[in-house]
C-alpha atoms as a PDB file:
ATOM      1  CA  UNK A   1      -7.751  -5.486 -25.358  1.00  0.00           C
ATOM      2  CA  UNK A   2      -7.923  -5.083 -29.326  1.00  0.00           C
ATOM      3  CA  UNK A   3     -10.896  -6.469 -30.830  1.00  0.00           C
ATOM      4  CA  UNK A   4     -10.716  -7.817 -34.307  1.00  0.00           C
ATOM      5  CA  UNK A   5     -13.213  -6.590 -36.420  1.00  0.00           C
ATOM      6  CA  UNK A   6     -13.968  -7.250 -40.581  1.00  0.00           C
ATOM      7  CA  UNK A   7     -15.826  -3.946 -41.986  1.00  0.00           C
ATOM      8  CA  UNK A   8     -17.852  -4.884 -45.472  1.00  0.00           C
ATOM      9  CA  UNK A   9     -17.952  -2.826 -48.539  1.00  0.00           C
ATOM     10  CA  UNK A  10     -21.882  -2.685 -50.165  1.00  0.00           C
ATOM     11  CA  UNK A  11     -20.587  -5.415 -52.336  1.00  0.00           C
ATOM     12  CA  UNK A  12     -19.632  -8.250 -49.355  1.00  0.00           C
ATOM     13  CA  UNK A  13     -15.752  -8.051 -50.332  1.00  0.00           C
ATOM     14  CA  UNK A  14     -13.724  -6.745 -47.394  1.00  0.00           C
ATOM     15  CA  UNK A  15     -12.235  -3.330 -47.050  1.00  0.00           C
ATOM     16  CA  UNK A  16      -8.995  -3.255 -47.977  1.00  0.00           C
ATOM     17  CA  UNK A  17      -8.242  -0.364 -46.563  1.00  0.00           C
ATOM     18  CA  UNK A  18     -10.286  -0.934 -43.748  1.00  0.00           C
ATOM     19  CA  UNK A  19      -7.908  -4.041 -43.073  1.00  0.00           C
ATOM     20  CA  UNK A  20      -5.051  -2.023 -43.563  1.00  0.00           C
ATOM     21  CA  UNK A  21      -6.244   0.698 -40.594  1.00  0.00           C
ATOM     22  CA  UNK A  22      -6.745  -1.617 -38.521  1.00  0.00           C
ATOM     23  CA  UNK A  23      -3.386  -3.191 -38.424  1.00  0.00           C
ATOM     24  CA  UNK A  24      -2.269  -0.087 -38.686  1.00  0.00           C
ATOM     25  CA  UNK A  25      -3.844   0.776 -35.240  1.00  0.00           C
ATOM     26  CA  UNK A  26      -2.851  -2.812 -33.950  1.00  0.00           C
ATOM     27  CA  UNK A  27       0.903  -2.180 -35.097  1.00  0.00           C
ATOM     28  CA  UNK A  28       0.738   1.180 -33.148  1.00  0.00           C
ATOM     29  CA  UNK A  29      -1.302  -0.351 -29.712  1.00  0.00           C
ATOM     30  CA  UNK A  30       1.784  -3.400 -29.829  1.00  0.00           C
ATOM     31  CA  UNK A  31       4.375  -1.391 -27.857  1.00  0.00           C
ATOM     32  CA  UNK A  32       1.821  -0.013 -25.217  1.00  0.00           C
ATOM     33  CA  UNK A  33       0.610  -3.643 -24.330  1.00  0.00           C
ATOM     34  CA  UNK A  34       4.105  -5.358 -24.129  1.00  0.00           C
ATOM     35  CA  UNK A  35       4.992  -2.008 -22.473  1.00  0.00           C
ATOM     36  CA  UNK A  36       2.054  -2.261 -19.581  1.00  0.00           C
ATOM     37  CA  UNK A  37       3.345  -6.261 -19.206  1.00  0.00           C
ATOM     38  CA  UNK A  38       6.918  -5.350 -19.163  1.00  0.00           C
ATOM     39  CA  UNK A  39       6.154  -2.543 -15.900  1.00  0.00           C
ATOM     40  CA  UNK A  40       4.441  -4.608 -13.157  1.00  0.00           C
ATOM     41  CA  UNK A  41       1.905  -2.315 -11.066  1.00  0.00           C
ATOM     42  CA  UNK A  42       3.953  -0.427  -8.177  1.00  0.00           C
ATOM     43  CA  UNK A  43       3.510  -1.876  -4.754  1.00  0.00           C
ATOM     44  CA  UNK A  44       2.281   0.845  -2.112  1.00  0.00           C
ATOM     45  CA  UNK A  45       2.906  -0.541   1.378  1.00  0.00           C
ATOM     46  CA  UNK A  46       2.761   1.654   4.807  1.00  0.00           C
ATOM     47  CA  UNK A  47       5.132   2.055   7.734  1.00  0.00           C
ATOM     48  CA  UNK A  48       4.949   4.182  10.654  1.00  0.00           C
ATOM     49  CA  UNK A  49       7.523   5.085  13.119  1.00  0.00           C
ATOM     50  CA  UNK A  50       4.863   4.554  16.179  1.00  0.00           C
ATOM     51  CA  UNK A  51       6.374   1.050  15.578  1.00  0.00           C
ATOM     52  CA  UNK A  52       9.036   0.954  13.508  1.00  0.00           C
ATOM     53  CA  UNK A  53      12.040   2.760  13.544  1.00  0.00           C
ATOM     54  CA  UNK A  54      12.226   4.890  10.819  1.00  0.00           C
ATOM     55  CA  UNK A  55      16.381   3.726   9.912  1.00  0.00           C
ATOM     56  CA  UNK A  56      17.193   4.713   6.361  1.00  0.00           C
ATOM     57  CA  UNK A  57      19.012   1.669   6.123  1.00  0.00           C
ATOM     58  CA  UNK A  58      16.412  -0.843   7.427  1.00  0.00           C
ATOM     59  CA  UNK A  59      14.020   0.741   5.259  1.00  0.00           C
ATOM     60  CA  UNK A  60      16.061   0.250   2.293  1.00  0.00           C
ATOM     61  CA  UNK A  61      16.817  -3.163   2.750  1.00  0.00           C
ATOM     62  CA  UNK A  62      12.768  -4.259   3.468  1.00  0.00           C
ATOM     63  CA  UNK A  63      12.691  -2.291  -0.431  1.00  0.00           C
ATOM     64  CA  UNK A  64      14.924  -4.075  -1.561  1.00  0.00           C
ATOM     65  CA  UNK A  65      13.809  -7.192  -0.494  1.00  0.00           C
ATOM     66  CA  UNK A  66      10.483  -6.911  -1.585  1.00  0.00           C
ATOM     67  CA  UNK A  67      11.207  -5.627  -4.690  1.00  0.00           C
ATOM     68  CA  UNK A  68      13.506  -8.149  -5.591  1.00  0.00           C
ATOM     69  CA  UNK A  69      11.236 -11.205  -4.169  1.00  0.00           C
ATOM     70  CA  UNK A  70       7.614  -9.807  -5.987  1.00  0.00           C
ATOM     71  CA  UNK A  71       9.427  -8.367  -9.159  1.00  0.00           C
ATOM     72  CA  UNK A  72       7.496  -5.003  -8.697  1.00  0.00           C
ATOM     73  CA  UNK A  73       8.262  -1.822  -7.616  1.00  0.00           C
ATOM     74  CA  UNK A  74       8.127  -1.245  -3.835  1.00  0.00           C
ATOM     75  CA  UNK A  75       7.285   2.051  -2.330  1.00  0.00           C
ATOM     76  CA  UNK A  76       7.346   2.488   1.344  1.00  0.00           C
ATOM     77  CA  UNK A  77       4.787   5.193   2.422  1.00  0.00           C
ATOM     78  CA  UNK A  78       5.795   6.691   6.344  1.00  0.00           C
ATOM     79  CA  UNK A  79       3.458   8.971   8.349  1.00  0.00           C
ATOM     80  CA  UNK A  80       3.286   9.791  11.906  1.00  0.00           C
ATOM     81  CA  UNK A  81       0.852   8.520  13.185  1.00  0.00           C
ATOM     82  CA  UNK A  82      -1.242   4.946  13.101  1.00  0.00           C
ATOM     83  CA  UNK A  83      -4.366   6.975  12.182  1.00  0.00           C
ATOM     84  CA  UNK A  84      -2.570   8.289   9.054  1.00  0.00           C
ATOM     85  CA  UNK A  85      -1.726   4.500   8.013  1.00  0.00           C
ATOM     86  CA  UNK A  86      -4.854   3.413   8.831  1.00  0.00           C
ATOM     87  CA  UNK A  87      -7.033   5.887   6.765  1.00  0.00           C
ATOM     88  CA  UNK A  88      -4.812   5.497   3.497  1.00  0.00           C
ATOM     89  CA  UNK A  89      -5.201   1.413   3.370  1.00  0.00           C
ATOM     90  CA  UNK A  90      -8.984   1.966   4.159  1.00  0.00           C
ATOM     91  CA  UNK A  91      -9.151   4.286   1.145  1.00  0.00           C
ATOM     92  CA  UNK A  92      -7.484   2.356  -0.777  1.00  0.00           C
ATOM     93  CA  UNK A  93      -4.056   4.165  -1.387  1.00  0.00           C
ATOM     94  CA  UNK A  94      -2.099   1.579  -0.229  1.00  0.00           C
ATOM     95  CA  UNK A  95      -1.989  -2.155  -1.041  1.00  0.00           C
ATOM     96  CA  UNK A  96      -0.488  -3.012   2.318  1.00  0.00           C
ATOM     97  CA  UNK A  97       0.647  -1.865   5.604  1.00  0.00           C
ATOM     98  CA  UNK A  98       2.211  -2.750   8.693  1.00  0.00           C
ATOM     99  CA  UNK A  99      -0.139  -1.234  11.476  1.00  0.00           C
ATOM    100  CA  UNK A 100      -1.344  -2.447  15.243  1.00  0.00           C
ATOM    101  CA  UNK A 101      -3.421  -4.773  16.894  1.00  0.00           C
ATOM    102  CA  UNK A 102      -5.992  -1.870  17.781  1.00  0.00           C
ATOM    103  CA  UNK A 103      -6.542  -0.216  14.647  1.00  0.00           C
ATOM    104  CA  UNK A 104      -6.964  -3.825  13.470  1.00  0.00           C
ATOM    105  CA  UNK A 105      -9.979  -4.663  15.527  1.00  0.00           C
ATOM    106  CA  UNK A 106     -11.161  -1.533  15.171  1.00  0.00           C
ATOM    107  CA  UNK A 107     -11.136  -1.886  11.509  1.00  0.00           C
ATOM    108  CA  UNK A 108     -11.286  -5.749  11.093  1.00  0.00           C
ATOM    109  CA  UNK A 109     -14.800  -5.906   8.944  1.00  0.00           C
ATOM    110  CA  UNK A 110     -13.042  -3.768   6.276  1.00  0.00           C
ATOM    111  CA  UNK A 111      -9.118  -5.624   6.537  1.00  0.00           C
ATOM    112  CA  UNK A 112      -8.210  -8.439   6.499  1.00  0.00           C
ATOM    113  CA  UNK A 113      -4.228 -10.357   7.845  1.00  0.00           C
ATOM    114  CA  UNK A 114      -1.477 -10.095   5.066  1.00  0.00           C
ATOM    115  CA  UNK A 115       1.196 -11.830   7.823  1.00  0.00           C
ATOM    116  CA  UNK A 116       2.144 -11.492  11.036  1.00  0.00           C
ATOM    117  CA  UNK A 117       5.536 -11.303  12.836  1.00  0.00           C
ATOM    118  CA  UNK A 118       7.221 -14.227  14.913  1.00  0.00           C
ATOM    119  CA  UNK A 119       9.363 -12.779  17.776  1.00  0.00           C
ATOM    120  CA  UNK A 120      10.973 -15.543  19.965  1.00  0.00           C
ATOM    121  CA  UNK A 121       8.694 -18.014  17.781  1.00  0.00           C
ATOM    122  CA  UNK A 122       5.798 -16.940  18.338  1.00  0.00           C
ATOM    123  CA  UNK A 123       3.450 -14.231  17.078  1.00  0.00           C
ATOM    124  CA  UNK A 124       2.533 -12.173  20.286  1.00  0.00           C
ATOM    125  CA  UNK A 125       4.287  -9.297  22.275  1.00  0.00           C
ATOM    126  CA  UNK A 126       3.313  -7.592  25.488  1.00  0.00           C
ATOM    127  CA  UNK A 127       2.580  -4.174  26.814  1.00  0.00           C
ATOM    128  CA  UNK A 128       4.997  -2.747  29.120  1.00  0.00           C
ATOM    129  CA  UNK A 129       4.441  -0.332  32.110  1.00  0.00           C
ATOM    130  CA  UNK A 130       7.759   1.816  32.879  1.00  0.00           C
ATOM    131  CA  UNK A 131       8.826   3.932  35.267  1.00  0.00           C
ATOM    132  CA  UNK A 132      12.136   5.723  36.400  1.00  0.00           C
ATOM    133  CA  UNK A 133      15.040   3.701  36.716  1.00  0.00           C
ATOM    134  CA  UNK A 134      15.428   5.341  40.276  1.00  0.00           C
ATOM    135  CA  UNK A 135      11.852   5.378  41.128  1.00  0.00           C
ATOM    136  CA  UNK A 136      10.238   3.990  44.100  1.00  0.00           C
ATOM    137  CA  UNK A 137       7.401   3.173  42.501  1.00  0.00           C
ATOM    138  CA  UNK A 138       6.237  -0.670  42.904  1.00  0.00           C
ATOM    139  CA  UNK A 139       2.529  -0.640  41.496  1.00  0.00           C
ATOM    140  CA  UNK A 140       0.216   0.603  38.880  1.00  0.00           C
ATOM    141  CA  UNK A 141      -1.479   2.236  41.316  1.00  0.00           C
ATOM    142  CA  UNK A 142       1.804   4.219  42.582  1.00  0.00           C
ATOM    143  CA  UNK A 143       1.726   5.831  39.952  1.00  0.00           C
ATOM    144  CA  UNK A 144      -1.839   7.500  40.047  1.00  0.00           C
ATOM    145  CA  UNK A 145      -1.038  11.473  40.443  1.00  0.00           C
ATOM    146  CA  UNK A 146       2.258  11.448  37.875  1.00  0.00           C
ATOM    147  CA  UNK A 147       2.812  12.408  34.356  1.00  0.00           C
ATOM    148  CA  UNK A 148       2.256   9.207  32.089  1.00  0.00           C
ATOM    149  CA  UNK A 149       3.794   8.926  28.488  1.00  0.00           C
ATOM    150  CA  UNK A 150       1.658   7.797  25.829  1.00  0.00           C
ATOM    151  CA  UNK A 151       3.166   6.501  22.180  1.00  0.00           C
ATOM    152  CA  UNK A 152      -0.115   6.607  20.177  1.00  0.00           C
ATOM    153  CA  UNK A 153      -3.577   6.979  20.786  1.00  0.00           C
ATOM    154  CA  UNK A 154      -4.119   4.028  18.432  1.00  0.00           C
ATOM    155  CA  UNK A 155      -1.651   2.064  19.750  1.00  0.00           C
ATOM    156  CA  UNK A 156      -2.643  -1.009  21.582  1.00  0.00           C
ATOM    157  CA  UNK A 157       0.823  -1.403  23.490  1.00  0.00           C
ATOM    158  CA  UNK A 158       1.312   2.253  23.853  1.00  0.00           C
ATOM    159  CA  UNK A 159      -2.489   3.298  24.639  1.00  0.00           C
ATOM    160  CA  UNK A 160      -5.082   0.644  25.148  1.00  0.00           C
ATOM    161  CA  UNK A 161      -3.983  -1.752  27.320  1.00  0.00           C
ATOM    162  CA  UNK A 162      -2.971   0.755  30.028  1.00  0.00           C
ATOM    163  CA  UNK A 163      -6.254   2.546  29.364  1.00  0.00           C
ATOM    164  CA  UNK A 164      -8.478  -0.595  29.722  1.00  0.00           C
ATOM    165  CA  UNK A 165      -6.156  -1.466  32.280  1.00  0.00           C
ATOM    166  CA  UNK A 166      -6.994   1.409  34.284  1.00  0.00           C
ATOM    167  CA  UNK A 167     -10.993   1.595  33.409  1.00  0.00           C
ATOM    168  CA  UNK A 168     -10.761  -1.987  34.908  1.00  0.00           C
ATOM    169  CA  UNK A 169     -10.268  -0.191  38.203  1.00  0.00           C
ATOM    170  CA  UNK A 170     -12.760   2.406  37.363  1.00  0.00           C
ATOM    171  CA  UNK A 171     -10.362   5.184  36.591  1.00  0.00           C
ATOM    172  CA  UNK A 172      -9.966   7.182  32.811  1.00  0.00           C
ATOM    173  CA  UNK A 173      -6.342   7.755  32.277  1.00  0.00           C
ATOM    174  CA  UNK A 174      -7.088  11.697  32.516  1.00  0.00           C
ATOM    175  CA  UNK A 175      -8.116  11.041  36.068  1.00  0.00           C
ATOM    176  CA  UNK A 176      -5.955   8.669  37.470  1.00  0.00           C
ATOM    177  CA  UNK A 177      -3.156  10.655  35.836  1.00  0.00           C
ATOM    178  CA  UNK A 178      -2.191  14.353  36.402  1.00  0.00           C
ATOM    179  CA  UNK A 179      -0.837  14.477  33.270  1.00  0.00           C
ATOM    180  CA  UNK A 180      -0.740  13.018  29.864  1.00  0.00           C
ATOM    181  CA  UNK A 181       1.037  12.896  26.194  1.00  0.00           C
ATOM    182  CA  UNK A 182       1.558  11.280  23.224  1.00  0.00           C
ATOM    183  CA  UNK A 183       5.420  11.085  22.189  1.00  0.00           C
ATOM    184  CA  UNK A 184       4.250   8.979  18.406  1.00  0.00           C
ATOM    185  CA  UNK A 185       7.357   6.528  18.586  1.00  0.00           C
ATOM    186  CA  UNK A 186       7.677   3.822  21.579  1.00  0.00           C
ATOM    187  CA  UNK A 187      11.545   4.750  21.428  1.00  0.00           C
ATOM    188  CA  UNK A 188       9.905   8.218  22.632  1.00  0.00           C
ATOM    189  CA  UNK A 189       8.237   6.897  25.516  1.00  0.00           C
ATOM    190  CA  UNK A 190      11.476   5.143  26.518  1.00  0.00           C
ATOM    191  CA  UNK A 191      13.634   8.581  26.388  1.00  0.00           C
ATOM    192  CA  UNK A 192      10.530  10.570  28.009  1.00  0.00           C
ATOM    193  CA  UNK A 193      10.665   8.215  31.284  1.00  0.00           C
ATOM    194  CA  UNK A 194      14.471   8.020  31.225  1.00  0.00           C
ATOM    195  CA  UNK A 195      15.251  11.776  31.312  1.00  0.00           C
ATOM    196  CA  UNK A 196      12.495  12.133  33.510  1.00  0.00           C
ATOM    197  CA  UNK A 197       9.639  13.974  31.547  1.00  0.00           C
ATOM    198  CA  UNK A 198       7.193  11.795  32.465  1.00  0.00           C
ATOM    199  CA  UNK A 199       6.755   9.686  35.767  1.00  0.00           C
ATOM    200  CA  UNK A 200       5.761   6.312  33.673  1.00  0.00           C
ATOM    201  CA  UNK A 201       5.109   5.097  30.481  1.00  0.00           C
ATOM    202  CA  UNK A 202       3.074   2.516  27.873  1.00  0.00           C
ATOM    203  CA  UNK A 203       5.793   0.682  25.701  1.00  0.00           C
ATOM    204  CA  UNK A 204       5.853  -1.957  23.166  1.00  0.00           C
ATOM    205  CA  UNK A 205       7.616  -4.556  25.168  1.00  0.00           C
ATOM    206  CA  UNK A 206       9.457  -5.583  21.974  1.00  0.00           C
ATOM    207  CA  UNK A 207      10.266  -2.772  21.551  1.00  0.00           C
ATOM    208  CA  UNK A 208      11.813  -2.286  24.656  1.00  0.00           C
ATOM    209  CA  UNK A 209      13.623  -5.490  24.641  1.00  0.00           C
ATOM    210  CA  UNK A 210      15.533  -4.452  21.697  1.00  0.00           C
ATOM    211  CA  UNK A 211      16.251  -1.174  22.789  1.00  0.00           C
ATOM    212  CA  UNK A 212      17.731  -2.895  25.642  1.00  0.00           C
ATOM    213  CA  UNK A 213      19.766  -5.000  22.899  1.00  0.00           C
ATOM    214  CA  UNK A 214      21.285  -2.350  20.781  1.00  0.00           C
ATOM    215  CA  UNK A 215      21.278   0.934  22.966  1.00  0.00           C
ATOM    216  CA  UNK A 216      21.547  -0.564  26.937  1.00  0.00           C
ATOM    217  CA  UNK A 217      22.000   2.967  27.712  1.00  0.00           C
ATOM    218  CA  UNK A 218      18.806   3.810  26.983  1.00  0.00           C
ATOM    219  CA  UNK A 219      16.287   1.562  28.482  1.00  0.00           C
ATOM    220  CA  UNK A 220      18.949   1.708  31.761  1.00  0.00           C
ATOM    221  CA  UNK A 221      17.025   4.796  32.482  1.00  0.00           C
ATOM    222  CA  UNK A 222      13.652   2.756  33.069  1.00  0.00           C
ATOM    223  CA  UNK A 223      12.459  -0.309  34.413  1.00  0.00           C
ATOM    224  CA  UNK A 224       9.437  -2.307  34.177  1.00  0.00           C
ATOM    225  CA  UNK A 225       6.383  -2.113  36.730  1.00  0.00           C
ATOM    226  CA  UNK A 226       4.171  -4.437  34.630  1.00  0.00           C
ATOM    227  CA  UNK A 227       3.647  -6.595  31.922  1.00  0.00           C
ATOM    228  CA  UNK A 228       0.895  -7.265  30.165  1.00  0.00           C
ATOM    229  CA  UNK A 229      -0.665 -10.727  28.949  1.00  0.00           C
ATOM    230  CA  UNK A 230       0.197 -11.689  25.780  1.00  0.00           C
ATOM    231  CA  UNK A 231      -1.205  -9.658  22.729  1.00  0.00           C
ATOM    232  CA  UNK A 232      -1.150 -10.619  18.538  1.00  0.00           C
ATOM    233  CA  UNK A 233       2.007  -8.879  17.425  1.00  0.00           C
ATOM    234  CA  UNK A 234       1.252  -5.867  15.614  1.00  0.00           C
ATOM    235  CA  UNK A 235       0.254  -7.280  12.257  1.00  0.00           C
ATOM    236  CA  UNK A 236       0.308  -6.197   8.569  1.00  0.00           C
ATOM    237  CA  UNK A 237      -2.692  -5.808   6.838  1.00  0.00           C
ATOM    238  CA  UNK A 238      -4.430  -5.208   3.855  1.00  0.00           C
ATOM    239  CA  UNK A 239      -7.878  -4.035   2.587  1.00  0.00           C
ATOM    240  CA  UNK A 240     -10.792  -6.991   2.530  1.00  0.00           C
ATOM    241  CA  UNK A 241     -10.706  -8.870  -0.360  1.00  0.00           C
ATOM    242  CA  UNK A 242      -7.657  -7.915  -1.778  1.00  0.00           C
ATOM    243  CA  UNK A 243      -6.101 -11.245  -0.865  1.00  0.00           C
ATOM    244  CA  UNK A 244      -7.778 -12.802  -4.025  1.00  0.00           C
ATOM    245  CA  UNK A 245      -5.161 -10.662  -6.119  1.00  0.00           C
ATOM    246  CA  UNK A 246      -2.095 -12.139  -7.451  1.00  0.00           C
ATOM    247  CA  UNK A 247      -0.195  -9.353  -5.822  1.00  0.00           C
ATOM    248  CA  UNK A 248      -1.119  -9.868  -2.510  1.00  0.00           C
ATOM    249  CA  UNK A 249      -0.524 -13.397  -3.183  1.00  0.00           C
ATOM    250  CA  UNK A 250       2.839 -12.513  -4.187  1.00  0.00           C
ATOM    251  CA  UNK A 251       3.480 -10.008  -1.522  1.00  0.00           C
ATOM    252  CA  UNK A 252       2.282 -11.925   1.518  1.00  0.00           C
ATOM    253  CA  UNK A 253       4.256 -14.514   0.228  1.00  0.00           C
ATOM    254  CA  UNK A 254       7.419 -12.214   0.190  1.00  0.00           C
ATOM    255  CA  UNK A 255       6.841 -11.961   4.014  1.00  0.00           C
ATOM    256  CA  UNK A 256       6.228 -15.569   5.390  1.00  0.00           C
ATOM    257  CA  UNK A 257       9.179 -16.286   3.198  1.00  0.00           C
ATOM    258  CA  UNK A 258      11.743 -13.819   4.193  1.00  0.00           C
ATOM    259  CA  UNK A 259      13.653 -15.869   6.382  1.00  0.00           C
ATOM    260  CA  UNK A 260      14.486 -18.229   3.419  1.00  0.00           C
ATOM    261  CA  UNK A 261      16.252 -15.420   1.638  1.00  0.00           C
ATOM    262  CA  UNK A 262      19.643 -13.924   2.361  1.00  0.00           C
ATOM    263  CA  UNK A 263      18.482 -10.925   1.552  1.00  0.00           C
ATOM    264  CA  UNK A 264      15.184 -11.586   4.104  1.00  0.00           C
ATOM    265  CA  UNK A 265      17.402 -12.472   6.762  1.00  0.00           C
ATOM    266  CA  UNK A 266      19.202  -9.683   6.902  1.00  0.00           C
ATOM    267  CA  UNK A 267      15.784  -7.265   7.099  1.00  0.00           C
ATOM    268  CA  UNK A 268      15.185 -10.197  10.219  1.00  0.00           C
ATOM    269  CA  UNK A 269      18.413  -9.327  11.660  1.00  0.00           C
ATOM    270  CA  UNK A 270      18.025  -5.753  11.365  1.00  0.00           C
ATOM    271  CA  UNK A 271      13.885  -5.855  12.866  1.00  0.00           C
ATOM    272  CA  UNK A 272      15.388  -8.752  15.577  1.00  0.00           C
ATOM    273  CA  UNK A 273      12.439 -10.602  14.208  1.00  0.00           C
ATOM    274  CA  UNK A 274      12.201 -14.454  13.511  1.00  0.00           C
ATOM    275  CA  UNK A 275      10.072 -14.101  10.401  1.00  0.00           C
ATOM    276  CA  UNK A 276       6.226 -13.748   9.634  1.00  0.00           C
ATOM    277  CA  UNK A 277       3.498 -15.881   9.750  1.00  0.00           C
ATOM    278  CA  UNK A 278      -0.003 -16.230   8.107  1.00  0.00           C
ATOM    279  CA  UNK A 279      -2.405 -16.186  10.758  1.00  0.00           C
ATOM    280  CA  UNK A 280      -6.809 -16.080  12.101  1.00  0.00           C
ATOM    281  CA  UNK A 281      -8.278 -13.011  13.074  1.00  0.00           C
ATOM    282  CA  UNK A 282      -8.810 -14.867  16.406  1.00  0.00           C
ATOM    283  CA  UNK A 283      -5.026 -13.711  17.459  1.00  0.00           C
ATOM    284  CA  UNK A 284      -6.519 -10.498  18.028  1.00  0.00           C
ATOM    285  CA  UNK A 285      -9.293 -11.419  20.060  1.00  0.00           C
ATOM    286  CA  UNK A 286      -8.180  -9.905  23.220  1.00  0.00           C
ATOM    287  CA  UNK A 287      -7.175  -6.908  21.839  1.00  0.00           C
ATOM    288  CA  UNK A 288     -10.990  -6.537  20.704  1.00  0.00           C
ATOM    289  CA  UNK A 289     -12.187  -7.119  24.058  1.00  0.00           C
ATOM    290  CA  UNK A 290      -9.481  -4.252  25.507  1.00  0.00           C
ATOM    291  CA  UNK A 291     -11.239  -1.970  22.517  1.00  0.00           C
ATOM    292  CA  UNK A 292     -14.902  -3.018  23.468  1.00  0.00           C
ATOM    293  CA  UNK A 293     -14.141  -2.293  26.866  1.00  0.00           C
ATOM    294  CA  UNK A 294     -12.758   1.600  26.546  1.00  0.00           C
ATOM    295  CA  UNK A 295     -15.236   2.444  23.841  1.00  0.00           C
ATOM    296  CA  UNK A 296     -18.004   1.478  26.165  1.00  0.00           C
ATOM    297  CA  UNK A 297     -16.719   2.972  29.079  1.00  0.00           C
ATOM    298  CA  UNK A 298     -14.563   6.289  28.022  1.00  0.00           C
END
């Protein structure tokens, strides 16, 4: 901001050329303040492939979409892993992501809900529990002894609700299983069981259900021992407080609007989403419990 200022000579007449310097310096500062108005702040928002898949072209049509919808620049940060995400938003590198329901609860007195997603209407998924498609296997506990895939030690889907599951019965996953791994990528944990690398698995069940849309081949390789109850759909979310700002405004109203929005659609058509939501922190309620009950027993 420039502040106007009137410098005095001794005799209480104004500087002329102090008047002159300063519009000088005005004249000069003009371009630099219509140029920081003219380039809106870029928009940093994370994405991992634990959850989504990492498609070039869905990727650039959620850009594109945002971008068009906030009028800012839009870049889409990917890492591996949730823990990655997690610890950039918390630091404040990034003004948004799309995480999980664990690292959510885990987190939730320093984030706060940007939107949710609505898949079949409603804004909850479940964990799956797969196994070979020609297994014999009818239980969880037929599968105590085998090798168990794993998508993310973070994830709630992929991780928690099996291992909570399992310390229900008074079993760690180490123990009740001979073997475990982490594949990062729920698609992983689908092609692990189905060519036989691992005896079962912990899957996003949305993200089994579309597998099972666009590559039947895939997911014909498993089938499911158990589902879960239902779970807040992995949500995005963005560091506490930040709300108040006019570009999270702006951006989480990008999301709940996207189905409004040819553009919008088509990212919906590509995620087999129905849109996004607002939503309470209570959605996630029973994912906290899961997390309360592993960190106090494990």
């Amino acid at each position: 901001m420039l502040h106007s200022f009137a410098p005095f000579s001794r005799c209480g007449h104004v500087c002329r050329r102090a008047v002159l310097g300063a519009a000088g310096i005005a004249m000069l500062a003009a371009p630099f303040v219509l140029r920081a108005q003219e380039s809106p702040r870029l928009l940093n928002i994370g994405l991992t492939p634990v959850f989504l898949n990492d498609d070039l072209g869905l990727l650039s049509a959620l850009k594109t979409y945002l971008e068009a919808f906030t009028a800012r620049p839009v870049k889409l940060v990917l890492r591996r892993t949730y823990q990655e995400i997690t610890g950039l938003l918390l630091s404040g590198q990034l003004d948004a992501a799309w995480i999980c329901g664990y690292p959510y609860v885990a987190f939730r007195d320093r984030l706060d809900l940007l939107a949710v997603p609505l898949w079949r209407g409603k804004p909850v998924y479940q964990s799956y529990l797969i196994a070979g498609a020609d297994s014999q296997t009818a239980s969880v506990e037929d599968l105590r002894g085998g090798v168990h895939a794993f998508s993310d030690p973070n994830s709630n889907s992929g991780y928690l609700v099996t291992a909570a599951l399992l310390m229900e019965m008074g079993q760690r996953p180490e123990q009740f299983f001979a073997r475990v791994f982490f594949t990062y990528g729920h698609r992983n944990v689908v092609r692990a069981v189905a060519a036989g690398l691992a005896d079962s698995g912990s899957v996003d069940g949305y993200v089994w259900e579309v597998i099972t849309e666009t590559e039947p081949k895939l997911t014909s390789g498993t089938r499911i021992i158990r589902k879960s109850e239902w779970l807040g759909f992995p949500p995005i979310a963005i560091p506490r407080g930040a709300l108040a700002r006019p570009e999270a405004q702006v951006l989480q109203q990008a999301f709940v609007s996207m189905g409004d929005d040819p553009r919008g659609q088509f990212v919906l058509q590509l995620l087999r989403l129905d849109g996004f939501t607002r939503a309470e922190p209570s959605l996630f309620d029973s994912i906290a419990a899961k997390a309360d009950l592993v960190k106090r027993l494990g």
